[in-house]
PDB file of N, CA and C in Angstrom:
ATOM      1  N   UNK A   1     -89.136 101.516  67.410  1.00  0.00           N
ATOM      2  CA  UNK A   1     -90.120 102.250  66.638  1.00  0.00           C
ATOM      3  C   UNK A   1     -89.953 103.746  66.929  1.00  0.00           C
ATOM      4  N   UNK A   2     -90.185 104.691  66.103  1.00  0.00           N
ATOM      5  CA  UNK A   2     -89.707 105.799  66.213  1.00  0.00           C
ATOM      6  C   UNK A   2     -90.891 106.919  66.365  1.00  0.00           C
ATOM      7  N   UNK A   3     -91.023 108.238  66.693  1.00  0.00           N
ATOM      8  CA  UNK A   3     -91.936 109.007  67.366  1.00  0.00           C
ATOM      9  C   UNK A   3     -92.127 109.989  66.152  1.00  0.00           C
ATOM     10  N   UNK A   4     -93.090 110.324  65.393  1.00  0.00           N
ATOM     11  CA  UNK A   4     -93.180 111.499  64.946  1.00  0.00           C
ATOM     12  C   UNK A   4     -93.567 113.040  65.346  1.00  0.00           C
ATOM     13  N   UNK A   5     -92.417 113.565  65.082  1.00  0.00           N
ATOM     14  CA  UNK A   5     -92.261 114.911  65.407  1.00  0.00           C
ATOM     15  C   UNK A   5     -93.301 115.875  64.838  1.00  0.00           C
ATOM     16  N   UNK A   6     -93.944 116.662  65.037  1.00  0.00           N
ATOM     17  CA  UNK A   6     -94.942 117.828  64.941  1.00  0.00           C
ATOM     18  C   UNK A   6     -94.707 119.074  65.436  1.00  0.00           C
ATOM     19  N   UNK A   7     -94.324 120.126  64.635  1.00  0.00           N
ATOM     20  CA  UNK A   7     -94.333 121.408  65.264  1.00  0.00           C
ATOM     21  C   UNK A   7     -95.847 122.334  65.471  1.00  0.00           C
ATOM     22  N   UNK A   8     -95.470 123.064  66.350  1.00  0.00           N
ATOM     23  CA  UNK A   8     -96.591 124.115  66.348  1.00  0.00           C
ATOM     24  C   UNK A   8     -96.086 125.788  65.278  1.00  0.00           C
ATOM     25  N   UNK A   9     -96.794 126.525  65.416  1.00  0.00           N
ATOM     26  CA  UNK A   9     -96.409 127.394  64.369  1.00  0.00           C
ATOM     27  C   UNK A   9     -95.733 128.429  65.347  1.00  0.00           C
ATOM     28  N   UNK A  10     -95.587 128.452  66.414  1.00  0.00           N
ATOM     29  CA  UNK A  10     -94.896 129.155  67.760  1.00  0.00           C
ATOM     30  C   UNK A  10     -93.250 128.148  67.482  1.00  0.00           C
ATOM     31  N   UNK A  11     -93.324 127.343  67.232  1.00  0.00           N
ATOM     32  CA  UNK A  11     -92.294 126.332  66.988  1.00  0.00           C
ATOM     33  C   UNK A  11     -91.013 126.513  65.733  1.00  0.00           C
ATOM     34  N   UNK A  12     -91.865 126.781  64.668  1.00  0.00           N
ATOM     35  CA  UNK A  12     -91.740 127.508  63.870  1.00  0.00           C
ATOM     36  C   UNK A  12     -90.921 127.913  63.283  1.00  0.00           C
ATOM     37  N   UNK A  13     -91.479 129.769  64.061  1.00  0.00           N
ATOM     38  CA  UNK A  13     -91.246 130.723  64.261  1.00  0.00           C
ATOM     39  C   UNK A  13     -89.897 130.953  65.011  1.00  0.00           C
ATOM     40  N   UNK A  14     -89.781 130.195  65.985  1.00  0.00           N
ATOM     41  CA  UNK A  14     -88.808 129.901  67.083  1.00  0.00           C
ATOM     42  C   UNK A  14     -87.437 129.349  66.081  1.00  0.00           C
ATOM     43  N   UNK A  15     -87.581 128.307  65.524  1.00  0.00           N
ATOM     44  CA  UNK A  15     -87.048 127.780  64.708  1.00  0.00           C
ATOM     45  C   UNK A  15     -86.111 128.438  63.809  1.00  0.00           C
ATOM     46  N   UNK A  16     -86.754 129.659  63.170  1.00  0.00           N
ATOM     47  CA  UNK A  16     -85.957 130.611  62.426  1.00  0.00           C
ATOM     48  C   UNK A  16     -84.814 131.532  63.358  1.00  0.00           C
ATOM     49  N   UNK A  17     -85.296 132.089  64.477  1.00  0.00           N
ATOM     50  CA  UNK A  17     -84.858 132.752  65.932  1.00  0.00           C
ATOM     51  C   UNK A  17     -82.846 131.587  65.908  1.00  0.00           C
ATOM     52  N   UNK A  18     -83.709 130.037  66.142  1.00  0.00           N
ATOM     53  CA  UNK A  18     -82.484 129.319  66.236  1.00  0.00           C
ATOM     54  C   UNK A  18     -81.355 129.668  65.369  1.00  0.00           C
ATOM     55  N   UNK A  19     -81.924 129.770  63.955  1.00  0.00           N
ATOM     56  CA  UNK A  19     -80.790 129.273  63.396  1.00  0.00           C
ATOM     57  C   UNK A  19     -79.512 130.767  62.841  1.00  0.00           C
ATOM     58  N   UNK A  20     -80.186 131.832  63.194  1.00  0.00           N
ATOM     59  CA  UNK A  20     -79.932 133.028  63.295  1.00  0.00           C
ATOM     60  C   UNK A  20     -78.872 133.398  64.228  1.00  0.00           C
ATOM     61  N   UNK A  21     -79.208 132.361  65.366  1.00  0.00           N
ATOM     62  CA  UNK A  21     -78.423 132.565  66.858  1.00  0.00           C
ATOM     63  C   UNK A  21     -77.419 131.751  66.732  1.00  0.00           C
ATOM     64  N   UNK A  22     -76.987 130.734  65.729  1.00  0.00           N
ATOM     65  CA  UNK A  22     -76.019 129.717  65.894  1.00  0.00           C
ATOM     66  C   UNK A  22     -76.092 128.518  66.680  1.00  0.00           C
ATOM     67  N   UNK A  23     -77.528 128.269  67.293  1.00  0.00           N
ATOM     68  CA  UNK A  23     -78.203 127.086  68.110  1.00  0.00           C
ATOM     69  C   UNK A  23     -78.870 126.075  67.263  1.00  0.00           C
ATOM     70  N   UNK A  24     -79.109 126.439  66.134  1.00  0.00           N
ATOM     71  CA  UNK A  24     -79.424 124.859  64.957  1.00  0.00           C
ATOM     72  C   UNK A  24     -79.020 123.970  65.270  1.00  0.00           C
ATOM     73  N   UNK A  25     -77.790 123.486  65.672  1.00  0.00           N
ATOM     74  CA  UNK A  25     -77.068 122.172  65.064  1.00  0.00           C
ATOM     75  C   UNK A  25     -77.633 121.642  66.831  1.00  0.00           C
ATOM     76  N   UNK A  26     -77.400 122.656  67.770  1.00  0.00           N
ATOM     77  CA  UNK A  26     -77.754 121.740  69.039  1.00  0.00           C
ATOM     78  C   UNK A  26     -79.350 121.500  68.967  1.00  0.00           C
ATOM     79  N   UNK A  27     -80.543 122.252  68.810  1.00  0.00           N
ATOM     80  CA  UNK A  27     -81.757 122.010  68.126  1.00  0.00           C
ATOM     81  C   UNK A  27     -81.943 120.320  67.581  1.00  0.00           C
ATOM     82  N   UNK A  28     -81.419 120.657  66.607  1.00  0.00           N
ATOM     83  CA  UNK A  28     -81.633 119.445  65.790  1.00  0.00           C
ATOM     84  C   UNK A  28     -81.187 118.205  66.574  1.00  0.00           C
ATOM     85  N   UNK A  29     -79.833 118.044  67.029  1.00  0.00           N
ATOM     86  CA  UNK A  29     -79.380 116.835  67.849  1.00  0.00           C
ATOM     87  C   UNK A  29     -80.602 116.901  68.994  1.00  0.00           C
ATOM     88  N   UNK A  30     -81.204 117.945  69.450  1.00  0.00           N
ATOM     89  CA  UNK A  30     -82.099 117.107  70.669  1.00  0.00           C
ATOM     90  C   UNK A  30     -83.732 116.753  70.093  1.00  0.00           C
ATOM     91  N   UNK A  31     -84.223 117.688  68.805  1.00  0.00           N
ATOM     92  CA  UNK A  31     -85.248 117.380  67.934  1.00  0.00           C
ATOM     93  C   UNK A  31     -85.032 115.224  67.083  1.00  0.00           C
ATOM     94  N   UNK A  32     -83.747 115.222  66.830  1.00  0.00           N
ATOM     95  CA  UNK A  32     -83.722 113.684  66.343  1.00  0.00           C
ATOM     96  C   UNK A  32     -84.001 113.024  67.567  1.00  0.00           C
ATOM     97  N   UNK A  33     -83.157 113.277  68.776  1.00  0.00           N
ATOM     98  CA  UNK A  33     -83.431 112.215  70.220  1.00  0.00           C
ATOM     99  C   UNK A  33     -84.549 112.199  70.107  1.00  0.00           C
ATOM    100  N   UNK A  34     -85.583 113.146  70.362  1.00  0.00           N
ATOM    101  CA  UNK A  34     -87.029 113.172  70.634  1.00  0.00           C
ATOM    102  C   UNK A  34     -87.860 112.255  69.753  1.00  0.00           C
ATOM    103  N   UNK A  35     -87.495 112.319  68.104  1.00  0.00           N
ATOM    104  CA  UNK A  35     -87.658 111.314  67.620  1.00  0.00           C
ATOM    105  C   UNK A  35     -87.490 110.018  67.492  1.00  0.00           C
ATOM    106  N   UNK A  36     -86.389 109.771  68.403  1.00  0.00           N
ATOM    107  CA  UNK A  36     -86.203 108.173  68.578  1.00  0.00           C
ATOM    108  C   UNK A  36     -87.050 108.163  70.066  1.00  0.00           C
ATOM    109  N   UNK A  37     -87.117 108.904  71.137  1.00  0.00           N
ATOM    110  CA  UNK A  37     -87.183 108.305  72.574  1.00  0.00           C
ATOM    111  C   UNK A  37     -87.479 109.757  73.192  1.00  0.00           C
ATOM    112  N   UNK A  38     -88.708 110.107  73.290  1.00  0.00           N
ATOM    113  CA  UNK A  38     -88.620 111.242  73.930  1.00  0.00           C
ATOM    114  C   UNK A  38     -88.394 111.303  75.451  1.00  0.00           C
ATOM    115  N   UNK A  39     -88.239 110.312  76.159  1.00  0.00           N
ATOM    116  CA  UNK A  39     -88.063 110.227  77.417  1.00  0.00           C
ATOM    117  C   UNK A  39     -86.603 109.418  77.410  1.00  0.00           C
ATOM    118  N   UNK A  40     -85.198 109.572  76.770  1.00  0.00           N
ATOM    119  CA  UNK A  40     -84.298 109.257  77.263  1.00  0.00           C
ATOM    120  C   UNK A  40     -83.295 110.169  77.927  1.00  0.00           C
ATOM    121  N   UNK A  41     -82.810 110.163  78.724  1.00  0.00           N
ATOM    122  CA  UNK A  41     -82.070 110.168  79.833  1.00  0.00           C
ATOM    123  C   UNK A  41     -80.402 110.210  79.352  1.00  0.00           C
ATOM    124  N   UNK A  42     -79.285 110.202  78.910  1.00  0.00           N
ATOM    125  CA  UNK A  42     -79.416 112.466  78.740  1.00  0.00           C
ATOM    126  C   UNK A  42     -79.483 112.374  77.773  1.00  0.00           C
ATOM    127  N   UNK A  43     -79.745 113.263  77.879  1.00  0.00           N
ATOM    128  CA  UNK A  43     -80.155 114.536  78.131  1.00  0.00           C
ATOM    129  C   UNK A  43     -80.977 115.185  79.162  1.00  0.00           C
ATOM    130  N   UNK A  44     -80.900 115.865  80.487  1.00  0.00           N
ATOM    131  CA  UNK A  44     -82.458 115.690  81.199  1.00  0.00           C
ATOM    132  C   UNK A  44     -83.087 116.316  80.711  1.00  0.00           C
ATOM    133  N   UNK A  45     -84.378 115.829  81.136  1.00  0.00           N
ATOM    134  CA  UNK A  45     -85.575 116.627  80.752  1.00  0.00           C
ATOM    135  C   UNK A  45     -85.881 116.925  82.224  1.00  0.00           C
ATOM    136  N   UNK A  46     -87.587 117.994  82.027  1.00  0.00           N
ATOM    137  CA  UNK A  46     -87.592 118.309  83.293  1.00  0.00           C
ATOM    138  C   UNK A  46     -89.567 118.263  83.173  1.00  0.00           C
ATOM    139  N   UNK A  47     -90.464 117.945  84.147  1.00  0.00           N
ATOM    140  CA  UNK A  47     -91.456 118.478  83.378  1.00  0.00           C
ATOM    141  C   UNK A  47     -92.198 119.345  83.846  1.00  0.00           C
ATOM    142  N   UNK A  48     -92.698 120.204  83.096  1.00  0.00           N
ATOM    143  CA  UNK A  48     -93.346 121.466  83.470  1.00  0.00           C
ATOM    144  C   UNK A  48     -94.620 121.628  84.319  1.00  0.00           C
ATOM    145  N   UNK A  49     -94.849 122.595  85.151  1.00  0.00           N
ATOM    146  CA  UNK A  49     -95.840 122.841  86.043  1.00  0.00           C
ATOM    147  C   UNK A  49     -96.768 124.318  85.688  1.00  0.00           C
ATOM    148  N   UNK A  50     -97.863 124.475  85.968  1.00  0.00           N
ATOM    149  CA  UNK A  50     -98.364 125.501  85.733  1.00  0.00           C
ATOM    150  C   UNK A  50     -98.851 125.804  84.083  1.00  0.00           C
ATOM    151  N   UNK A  51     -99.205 126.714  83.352  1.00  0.00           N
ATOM    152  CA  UNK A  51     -99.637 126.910  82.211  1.00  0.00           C
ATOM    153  C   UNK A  51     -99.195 125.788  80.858  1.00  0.00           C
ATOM    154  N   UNK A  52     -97.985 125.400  81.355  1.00  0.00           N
ATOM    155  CA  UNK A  52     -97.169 124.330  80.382  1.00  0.00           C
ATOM    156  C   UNK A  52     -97.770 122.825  81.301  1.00  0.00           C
ATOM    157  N   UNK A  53     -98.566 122.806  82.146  1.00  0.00           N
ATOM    158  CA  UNK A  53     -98.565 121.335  82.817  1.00  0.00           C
ATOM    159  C   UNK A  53     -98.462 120.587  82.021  1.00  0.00           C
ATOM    160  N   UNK A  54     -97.860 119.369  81.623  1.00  0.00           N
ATOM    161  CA  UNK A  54     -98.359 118.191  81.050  1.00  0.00           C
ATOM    162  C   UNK A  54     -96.811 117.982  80.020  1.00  0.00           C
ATOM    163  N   UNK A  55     -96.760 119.243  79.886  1.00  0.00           N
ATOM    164  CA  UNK A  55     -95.402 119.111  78.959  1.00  0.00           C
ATOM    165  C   UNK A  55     -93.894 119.269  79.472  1.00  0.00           C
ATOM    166  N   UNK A  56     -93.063 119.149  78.844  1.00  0.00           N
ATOM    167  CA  UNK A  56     -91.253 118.744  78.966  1.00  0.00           C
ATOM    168  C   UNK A  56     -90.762 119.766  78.517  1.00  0.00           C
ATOM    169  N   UNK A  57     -89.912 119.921  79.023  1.00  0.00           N
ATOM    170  CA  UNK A  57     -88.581 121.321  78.847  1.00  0.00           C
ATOM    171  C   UNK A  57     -87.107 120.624  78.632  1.00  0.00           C
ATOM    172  N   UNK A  58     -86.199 120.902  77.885  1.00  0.00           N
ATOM    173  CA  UNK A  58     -84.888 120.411  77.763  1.00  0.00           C
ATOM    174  C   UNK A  58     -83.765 121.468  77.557  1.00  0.00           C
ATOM    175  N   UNK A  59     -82.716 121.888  77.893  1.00  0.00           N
ATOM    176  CA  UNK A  59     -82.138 122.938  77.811  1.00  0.00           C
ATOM    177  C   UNK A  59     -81.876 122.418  75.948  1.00  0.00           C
ATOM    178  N   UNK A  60     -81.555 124.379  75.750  1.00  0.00           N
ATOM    179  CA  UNK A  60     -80.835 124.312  74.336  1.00  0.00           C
ATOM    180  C   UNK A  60     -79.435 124.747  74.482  1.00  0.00           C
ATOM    181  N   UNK A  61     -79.580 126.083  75.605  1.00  0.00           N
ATOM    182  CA  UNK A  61     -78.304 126.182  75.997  1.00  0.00           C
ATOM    183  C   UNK A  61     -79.030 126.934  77.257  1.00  0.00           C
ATOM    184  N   UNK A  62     -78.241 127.886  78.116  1.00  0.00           N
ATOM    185  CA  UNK A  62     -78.451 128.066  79.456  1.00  0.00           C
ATOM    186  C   UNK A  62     -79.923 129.400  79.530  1.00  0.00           C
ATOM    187  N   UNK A  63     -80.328 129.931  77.999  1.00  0.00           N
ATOM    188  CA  UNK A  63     -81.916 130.452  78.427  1.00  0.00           C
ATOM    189  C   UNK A  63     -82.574 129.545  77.558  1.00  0.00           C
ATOM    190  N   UNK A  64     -82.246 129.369  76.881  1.00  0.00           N
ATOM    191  CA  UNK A  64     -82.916 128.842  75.734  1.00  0.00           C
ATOM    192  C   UNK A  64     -83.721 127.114  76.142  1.00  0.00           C
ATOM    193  N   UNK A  65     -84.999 126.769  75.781  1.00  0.00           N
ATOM    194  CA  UNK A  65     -85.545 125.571  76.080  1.00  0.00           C
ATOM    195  C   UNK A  65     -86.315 124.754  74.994  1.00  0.00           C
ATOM    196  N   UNK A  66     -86.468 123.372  74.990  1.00  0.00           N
ATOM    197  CA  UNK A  66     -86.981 122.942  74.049  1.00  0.00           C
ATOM    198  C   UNK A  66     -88.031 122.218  74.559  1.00  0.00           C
ATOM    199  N   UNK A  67     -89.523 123.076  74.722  1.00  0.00           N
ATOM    200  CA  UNK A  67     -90.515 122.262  75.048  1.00  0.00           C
ATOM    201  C   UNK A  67     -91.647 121.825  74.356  1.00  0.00           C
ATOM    202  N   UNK A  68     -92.056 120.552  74.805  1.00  0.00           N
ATOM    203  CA  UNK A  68     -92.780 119.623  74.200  1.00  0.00           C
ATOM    204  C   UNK A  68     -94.109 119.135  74.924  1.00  0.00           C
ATOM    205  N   UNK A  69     -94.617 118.196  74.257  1.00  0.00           N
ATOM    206  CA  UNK A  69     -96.108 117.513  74.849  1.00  0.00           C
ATOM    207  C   UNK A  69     -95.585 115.785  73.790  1.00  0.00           C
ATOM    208  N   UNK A  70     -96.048 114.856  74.836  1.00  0.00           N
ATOM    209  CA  UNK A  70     -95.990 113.330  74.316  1.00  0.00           C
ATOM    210  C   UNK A  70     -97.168 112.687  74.202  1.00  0.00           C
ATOM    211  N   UNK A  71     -97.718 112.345  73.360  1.00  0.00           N
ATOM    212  CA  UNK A  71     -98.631 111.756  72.985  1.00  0.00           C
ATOM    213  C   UNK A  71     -98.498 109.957  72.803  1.00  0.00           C
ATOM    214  N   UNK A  72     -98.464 109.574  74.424  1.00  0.00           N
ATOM    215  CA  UNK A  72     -98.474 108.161  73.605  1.00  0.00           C
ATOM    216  C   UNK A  72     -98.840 107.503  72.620  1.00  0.00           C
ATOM    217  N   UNK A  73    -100.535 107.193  72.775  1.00  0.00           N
ATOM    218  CA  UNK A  73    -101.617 106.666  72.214  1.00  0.00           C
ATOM    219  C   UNK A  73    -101.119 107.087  70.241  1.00  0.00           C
ATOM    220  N   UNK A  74    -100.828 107.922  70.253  1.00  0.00           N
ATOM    221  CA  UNK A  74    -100.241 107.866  68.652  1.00  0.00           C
ATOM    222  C   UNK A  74     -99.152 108.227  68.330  1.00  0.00           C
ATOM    223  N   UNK A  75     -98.235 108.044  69.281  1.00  0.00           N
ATOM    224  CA  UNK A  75     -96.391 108.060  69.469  1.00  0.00           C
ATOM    225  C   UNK A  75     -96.343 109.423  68.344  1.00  0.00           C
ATOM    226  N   UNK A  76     -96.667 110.723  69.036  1.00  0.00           N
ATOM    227  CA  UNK A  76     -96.407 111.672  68.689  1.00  0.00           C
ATOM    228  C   UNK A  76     -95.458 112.828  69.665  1.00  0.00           C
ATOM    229  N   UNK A  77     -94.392 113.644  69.466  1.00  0.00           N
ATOM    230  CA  UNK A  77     -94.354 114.431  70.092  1.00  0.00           C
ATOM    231  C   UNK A  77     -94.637 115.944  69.265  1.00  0.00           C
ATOM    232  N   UNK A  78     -95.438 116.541  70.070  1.00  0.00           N
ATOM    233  CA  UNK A  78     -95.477 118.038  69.434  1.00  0.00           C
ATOM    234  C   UNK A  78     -94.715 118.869  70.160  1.00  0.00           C
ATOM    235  N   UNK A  79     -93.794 119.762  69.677  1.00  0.00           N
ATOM    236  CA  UNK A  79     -92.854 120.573  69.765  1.00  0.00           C
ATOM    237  C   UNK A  79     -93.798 122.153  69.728  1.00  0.00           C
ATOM    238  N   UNK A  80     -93.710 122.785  70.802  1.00  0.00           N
ATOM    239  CA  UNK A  80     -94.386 123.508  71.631  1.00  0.00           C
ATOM    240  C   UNK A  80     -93.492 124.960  71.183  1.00  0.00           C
ATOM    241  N   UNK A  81     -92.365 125.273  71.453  1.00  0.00           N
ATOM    242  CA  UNK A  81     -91.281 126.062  71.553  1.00  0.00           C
ATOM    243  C   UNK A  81     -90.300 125.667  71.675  1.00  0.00           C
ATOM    244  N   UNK A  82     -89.442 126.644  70.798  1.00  0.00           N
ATOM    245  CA  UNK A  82     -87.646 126.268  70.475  1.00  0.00           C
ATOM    246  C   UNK A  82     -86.914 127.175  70.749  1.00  0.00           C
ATOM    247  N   UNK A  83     -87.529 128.278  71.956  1.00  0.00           N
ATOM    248  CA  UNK A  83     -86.989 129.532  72.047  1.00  0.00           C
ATOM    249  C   UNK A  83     -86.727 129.492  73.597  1.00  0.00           C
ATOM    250  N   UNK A  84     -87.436 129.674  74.712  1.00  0.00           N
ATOM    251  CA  UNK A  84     -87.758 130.022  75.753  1.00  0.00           C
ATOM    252  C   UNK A  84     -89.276 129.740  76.287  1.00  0.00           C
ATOM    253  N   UNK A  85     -89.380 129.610  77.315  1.00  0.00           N
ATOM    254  CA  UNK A  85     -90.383 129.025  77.480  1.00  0.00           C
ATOM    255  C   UNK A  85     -91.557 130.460  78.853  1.00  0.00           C
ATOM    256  N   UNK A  86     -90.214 131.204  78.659  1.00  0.00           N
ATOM    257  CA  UNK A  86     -90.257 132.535  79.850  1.00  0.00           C
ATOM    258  C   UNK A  86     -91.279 133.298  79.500  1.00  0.00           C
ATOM    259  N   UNK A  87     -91.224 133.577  77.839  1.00  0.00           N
ATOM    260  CA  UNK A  87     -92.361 134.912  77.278  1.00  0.00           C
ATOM    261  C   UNK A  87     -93.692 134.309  77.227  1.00  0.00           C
TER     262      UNK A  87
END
């Protein structure tokens, strides 16, 4: 059964940033995983502490991060940021 994806409007925004930079195509390959299995293994994930508690980080490439929040109870993931997770 598969997870529906939800962006935020920070997400977005980020989103446009990607595809500008030439990071789309890796984006998307870790945006579909998330949709099948947001907790599979590799890719690592990592999960966040402090202002992000509760949510997941995944590299996009070595600044760049793809973080999230999982919503079991209605097999949702919302997609938080597609940029960095630093600003």
């Amino acid at each position: 059964m598969s997870w529906q994806v939800v962006y935020t409007r920070q997400a977005q925004k980020d989103a446009r940033k990607l595809s500008a930079s030439g990071l789309k195509e890796k984006a998307q390959g870790l945006l579909a995983l998330l949709g099948e299995d947001p907790y599979r293994n590799p890719p690592p994930y990592e999960k966040l502490v402090g202002d992000l508690s509760g949510a997941y980080s995944r590299r996009i490439n070595i600044r760049h991060r793809l973080v999230y929040q999982v919503y079991e109870e209605e097999r949702v993931v919302k997609i938080i940021r597609l940029w960095t997770h630093y600003e």
